[in-house]
C-alpha atoms as a PDB file:
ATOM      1  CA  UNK A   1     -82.177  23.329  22.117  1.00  0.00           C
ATOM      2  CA  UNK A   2     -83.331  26.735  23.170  1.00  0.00           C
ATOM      3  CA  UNK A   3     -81.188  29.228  21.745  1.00  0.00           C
ATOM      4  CA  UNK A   4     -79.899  29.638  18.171  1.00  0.00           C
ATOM      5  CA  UNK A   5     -76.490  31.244  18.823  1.00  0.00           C
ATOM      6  CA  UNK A   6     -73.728  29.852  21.662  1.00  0.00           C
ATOM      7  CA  UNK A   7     -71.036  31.795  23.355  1.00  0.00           C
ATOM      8  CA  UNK A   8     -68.228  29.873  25.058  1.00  0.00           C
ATOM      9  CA  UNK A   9     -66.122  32.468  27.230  1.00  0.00           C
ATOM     10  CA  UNK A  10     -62.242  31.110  28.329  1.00  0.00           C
ATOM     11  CA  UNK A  11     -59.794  32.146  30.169  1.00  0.00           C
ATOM     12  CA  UNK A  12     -57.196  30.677  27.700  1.00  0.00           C
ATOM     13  CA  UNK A  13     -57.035  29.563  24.088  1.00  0.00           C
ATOM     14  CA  UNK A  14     -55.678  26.286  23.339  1.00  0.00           C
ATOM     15  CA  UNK A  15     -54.630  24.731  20.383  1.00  0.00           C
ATOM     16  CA  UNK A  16     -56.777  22.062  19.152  1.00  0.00           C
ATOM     17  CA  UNK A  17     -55.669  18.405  20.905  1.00  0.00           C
ATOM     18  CA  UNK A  18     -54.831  19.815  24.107  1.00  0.00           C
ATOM     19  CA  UNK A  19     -57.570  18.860  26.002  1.00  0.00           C
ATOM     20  CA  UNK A  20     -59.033  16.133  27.180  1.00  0.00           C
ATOM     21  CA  UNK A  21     -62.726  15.414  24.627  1.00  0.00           C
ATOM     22  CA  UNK A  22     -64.451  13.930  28.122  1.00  0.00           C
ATOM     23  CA  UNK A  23     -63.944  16.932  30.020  1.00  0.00           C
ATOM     24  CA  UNK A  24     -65.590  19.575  27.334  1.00  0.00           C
ATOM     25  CA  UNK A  25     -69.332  20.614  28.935  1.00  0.00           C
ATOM     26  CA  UNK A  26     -70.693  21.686  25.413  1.00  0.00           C
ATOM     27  CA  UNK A  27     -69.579  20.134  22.183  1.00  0.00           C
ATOM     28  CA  UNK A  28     -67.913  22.274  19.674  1.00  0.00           C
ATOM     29  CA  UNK A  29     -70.747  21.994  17.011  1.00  0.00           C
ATOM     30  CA  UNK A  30     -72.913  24.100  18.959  1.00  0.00           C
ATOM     31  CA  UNK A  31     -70.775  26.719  19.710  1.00  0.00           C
ATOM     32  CA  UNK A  32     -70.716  29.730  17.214  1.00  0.00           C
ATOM     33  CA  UNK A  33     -68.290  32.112  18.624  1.00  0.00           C
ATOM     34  CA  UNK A  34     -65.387  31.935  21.247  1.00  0.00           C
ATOM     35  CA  UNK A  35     -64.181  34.808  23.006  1.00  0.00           C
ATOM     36  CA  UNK A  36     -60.873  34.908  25.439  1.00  0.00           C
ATOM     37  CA  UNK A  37     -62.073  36.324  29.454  1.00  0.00           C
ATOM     38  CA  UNK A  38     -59.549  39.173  30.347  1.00  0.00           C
ATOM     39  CA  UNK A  39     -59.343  40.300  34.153  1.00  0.00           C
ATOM     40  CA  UNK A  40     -62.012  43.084  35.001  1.00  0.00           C
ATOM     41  CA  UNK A  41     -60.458  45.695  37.655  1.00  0.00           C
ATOM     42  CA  UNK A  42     -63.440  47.632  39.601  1.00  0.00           C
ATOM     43  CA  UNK A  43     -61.988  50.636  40.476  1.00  0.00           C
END
C-alpha cells in the first residue's frame, strides 16, 4: 500500500446493505474517513 490514510469522497450516503459488495472499487477496511461531495458553483 502506499499511503497510510484513505479518503473516499460520495456524492450520497447510503445506509449499509444498499449496495451491491462487487461493485465497491476500495474495500471498506482501508478507508479511514468518508466525506459527502456537495456541488461547487464557480462564480
Amino acid at each position: 500500500m502506499a499511503g497510510r490514510i484513505t479518503i473516499a469522497e460520495a456524492e450520497e450516503i447510503v445506509e449499509i446493505g444498499e449496495l451491491d459488495p462487487e461493485a465497491i472499487a476500495c474495500p471498506g477496511v482501508f478507508v479511514n474517513y468518508i466525506v459527502q461531495s456537495t456541488e461547487v458553483s464557480h462564480g
